[in-house]
C-alpha atoms as a PDB file:
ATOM      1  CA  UNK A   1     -21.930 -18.830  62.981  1.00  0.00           C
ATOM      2  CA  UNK A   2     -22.313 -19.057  58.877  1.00  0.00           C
ATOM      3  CA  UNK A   3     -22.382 -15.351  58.021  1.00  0.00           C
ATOM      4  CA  UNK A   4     -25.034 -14.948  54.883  1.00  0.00           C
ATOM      5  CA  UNK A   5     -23.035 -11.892  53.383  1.00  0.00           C
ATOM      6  CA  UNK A   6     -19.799 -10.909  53.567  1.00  0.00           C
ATOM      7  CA  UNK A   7     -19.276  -8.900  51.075  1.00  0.00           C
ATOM      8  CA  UNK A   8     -17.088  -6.209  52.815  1.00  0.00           C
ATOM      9  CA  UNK A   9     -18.356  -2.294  52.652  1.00  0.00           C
ATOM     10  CA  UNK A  10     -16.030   0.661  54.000  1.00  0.00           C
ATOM     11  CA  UNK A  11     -17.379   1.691  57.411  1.00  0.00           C
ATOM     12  CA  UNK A  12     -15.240   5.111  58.267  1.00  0.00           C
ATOM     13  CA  UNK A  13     -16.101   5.677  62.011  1.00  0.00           C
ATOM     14  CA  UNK A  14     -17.011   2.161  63.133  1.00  0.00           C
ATOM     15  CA  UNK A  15     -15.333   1.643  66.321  1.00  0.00           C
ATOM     16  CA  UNK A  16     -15.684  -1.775  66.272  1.00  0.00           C
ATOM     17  CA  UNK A  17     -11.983  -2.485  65.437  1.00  0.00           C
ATOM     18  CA  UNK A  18     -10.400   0.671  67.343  1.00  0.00           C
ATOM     19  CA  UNK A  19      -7.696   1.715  65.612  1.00  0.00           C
ATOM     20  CA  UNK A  20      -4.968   3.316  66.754  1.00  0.00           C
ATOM     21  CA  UNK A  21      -2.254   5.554  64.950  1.00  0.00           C
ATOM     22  CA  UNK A  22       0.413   3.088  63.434  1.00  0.00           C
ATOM     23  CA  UNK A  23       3.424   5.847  64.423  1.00  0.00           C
ATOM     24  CA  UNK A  24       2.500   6.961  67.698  1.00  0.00           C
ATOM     25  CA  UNK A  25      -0.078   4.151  68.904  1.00  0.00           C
ATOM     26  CA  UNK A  26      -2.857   7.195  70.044  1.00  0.00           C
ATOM     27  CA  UNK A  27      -6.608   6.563  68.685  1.00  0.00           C
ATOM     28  CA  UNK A  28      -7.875   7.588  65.497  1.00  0.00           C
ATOM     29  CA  UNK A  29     -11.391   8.370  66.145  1.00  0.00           C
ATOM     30  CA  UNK A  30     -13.079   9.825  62.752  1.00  0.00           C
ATOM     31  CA  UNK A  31     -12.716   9.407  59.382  1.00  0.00           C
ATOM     32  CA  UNK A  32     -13.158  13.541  57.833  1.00  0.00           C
ATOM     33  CA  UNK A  33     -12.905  14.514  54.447  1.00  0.00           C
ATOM     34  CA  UNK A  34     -11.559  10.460  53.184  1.00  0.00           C
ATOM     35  CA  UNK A  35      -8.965  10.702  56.100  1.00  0.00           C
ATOM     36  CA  UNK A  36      -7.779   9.323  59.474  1.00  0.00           C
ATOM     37  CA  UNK A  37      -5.971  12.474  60.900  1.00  0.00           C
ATOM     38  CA  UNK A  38      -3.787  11.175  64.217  1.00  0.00           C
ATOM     39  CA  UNK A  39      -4.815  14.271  67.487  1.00  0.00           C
ATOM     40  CA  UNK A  40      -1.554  13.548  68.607  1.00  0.00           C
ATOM     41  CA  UNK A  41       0.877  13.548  66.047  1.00  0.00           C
ATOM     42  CA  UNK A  42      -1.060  14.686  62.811  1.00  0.00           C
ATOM     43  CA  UNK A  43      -0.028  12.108  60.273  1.00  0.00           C
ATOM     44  CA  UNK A  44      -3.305  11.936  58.090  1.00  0.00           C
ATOM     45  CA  UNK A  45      -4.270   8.140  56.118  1.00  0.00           C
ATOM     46  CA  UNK A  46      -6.041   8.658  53.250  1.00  0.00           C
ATOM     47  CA  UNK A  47      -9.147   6.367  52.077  1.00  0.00           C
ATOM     48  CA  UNK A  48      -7.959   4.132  48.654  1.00  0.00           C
ATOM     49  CA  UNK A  49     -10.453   2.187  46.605  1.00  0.00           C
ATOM     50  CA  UNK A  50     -12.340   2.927  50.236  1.00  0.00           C
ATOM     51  CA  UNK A  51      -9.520   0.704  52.201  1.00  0.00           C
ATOM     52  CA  UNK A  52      -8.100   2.771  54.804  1.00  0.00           C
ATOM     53  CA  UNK A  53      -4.313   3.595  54.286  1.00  0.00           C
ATOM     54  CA  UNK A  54      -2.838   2.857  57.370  1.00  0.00           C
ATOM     55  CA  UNK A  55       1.048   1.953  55.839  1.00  0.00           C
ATOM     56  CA  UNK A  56       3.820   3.486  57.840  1.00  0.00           C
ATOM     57  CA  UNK A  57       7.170   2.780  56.800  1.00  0.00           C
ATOM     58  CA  UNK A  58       9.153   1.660  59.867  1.00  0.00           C
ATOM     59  CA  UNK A  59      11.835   0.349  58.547  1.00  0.00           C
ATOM     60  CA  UNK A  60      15.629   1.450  59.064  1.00  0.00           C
ATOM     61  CA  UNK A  61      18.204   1.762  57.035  1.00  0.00           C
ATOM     62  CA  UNK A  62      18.520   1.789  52.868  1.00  0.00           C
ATOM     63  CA  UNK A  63      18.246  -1.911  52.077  1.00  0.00           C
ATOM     64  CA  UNK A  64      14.998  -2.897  55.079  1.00  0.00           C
ATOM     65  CA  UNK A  65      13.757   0.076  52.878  1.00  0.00           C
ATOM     66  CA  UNK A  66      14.253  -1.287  49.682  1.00  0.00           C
ATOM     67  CA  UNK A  67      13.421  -4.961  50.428  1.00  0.00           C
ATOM     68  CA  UNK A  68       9.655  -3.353  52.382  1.00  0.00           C
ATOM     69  CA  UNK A  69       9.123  -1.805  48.653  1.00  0.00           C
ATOM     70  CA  UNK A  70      10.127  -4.723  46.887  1.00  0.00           C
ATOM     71  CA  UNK A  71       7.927  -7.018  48.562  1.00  0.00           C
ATOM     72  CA  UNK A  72       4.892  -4.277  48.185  1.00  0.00           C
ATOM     73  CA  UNK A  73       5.956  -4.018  44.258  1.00  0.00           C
ATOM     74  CA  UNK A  74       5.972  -7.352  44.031  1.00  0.00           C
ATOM     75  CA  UNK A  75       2.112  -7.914  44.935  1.00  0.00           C
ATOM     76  CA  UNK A  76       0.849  -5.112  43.787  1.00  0.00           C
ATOM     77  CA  UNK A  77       1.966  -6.175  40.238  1.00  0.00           C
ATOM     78  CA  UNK A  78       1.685  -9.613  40.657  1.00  0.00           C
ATOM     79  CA  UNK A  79      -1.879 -10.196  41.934  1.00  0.00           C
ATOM     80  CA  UNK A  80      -3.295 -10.987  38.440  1.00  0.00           C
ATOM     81  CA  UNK A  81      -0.873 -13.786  38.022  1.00  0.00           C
ATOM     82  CA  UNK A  82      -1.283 -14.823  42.292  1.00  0.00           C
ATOM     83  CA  UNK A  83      -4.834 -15.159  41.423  1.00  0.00           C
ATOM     84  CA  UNK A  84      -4.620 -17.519  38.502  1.00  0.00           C
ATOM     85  CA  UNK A  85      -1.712 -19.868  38.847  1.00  0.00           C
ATOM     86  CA  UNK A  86      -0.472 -19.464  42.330  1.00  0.00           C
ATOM     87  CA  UNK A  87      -3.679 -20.291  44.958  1.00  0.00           C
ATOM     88  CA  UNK A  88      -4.042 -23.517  46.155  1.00  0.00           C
ATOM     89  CA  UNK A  89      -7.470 -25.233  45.278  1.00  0.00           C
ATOM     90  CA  UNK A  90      -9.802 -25.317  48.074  1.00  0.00           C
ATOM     91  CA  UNK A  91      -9.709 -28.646  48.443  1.00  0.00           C
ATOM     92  CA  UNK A  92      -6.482 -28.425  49.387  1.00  0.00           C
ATOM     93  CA  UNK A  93      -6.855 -26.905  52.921  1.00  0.00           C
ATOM     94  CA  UNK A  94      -7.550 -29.283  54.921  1.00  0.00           C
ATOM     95  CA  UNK A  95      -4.984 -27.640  58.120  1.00  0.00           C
ATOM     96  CA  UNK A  96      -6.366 -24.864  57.551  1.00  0.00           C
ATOM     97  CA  UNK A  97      -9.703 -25.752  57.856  1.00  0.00           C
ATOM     98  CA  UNK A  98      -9.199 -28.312  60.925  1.00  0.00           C
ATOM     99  CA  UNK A  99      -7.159 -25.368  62.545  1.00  0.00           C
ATOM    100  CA  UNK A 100     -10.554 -22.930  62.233  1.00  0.00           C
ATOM    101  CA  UNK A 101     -12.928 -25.700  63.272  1.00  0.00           C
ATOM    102  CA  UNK A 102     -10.200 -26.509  66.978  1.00  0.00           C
ATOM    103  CA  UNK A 103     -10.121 -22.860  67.284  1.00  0.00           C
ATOM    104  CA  UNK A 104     -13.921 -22.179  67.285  1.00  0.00           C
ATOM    105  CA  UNK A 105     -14.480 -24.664  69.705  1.00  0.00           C
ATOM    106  CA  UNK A 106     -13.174 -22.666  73.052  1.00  0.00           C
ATOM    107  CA  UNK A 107     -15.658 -19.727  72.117  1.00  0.00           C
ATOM    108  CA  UNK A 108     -14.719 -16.034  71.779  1.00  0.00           C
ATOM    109  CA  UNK A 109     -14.312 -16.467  67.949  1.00  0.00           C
ATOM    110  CA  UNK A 110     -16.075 -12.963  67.439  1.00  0.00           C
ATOM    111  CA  UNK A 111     -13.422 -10.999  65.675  1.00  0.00           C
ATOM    112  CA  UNK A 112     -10.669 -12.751  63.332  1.00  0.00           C
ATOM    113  CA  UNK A 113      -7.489 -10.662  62.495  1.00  0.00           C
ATOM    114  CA  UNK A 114      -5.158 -11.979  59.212  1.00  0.00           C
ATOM    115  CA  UNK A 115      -1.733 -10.273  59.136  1.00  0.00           C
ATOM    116  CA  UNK A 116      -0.653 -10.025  55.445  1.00  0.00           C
ATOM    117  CA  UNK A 117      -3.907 -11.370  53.955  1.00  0.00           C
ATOM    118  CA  UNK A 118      -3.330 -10.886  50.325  1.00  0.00           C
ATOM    119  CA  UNK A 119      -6.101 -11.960  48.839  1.00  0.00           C
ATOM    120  CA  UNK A 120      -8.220 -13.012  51.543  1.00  0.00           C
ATOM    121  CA  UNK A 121      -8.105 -16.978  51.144  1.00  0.00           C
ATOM    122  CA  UNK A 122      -7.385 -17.706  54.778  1.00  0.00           C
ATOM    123  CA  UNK A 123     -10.593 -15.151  55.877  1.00  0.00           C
ATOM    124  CA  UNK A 124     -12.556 -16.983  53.301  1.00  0.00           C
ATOM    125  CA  UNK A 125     -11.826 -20.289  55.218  1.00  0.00           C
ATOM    126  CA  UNK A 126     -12.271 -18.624  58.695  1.00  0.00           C
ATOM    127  CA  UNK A 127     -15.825 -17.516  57.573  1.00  0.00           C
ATOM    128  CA  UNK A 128     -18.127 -20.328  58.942  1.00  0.00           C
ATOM    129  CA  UNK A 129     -16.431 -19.706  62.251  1.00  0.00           C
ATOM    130  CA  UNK A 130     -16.035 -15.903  62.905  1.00  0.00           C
ATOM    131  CA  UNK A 131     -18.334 -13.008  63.279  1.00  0.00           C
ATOM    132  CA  UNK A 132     -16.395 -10.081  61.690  1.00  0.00           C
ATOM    133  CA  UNK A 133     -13.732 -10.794  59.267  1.00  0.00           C
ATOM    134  CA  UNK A 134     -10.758  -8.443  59.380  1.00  0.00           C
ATOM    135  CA  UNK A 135      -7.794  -8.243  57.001  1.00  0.00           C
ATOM    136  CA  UNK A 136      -4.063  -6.199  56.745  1.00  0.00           C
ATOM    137  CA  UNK A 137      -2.340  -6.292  53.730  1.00  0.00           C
ATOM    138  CA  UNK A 138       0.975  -3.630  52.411  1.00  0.00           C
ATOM    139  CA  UNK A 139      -0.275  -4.222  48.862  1.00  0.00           C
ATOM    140  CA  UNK A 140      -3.355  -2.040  48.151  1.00  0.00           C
ATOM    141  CA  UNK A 141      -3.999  -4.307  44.792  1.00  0.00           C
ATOM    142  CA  UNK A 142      -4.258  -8.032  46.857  1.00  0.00           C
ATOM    143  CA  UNK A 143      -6.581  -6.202  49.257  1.00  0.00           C
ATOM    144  CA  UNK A 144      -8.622  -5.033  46.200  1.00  0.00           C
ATOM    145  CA  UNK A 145      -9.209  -8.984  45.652  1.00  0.00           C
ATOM    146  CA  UNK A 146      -9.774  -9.802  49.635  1.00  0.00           C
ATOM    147  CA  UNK A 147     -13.166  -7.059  49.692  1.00  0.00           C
ATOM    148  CA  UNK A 148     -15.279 -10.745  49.000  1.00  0.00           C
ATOM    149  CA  UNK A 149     -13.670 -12.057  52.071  1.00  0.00           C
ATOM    150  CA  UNK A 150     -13.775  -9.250  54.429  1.00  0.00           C
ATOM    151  CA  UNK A 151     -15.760  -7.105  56.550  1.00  0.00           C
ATOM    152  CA  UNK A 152     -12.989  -5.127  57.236  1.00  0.00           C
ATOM    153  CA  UNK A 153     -10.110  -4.113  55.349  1.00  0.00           C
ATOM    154  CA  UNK A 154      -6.495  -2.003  56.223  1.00  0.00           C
ATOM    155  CA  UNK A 155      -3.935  -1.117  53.896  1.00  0.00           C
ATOM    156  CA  UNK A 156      -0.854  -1.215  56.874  1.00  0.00           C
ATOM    157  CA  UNK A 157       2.560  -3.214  57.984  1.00  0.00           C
ATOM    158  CA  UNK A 158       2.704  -6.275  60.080  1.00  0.00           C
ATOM    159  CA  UNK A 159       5.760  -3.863  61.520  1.00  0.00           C
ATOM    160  CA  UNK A 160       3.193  -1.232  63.021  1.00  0.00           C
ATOM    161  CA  UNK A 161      -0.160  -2.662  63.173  1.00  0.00           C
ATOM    162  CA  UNK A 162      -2.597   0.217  63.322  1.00  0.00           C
ATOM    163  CA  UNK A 163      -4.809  -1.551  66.214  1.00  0.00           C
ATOM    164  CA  UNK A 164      -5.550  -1.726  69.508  1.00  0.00           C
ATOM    165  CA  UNK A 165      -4.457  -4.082  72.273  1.00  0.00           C
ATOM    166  CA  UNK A 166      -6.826  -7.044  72.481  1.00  0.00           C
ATOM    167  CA  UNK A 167      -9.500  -6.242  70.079  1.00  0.00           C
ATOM    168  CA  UNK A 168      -9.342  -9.638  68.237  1.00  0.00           C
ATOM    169  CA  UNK A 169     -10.206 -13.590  69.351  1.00  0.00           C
ATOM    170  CA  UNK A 170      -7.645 -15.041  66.639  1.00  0.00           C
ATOM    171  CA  UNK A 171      -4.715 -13.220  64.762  1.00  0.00           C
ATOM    172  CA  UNK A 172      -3.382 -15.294  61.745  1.00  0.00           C
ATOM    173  CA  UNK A 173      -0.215 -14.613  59.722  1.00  0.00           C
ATOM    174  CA  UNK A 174       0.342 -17.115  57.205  1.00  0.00           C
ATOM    175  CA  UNK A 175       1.943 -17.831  54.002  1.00  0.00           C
END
């Protein structure tokens, strides 16, 4: 299942993924005026650098607050210096790559969801073996860098995921 181009482009009403409203889990069904406007509740998520802006900010109390903003400062202004000195050569996946191959194996390896995907390394390594290529990430700047990786891309929280139940084959979340 080699995909010959994966270069991602911003698809604003492809149901495909199905997402749902991060705060009150209710559909979002069309993207108007570079928006996802929530019928039930009526948050609105703006379209960045044509990634959808699905962040909510969950988190209770001052200091979950401060360490959720810290960690999104932190790759936002970092991702230069990620790029360059901190990623692994590819050479060095080897787990990584075994884990794709025993995972493609059962079937049912249509859609591949990566929880914090920076960059998009691991969806670059799960590309021989997936059909669509999806990708969360709380810093808007790493996700910049993923848009070779993906075919879809979410600015959002692993701590409200802005998805339906059971729309993906394999979820990863890896560091």
């Amino acid at each position: 299942m080699s995909k010959t181009n994966n270069r991602y482009s911003f698809k604003p009403n492809d149901q495909l993924i199905k997402l749902i409203c991060p705060r009150c889990q209710e559909p979002l069904f069309e993207c108007v005026d570079s928006k996802y406007t929530c019928n039930r509740c009526k948050s609105e998520y703006p379209i960045a650098e044509e990634i959808p802006d699905l962040y909510v900010d969950v988190t209770s109390g001052d200091l979950s607050k401060k360490v959720e903003q810290a960690n999104i400062d932190h790759y936002d202004y970092n991702v230069d210096q990620f790029m360059s000195n901190v990623v692994r050569k590819d050479d060095c996946y080897h787990y990584e790559k075994k884990m794709f191959k025993e995972l493609s194996k059962g079937g049912g390896n249509d859609k591949i969801l990566d929880v914090g995907t920076g960059t998009g390394k691991l969806l670059n390594l799960a590309n021989p073996h997936y059909e669509k290529l999806v990708g969360i990430d709380v810093s808007l700047n790493m996700l910049k860098e993923a848009k070779s990786a993906a075919d879809y891309l979410y600015r959002g929280s692993v701590l409200a995921l802005p998805f339906a139940s059971n729309r993906f084959d394999t979820v990863t979340c890896y560091s």
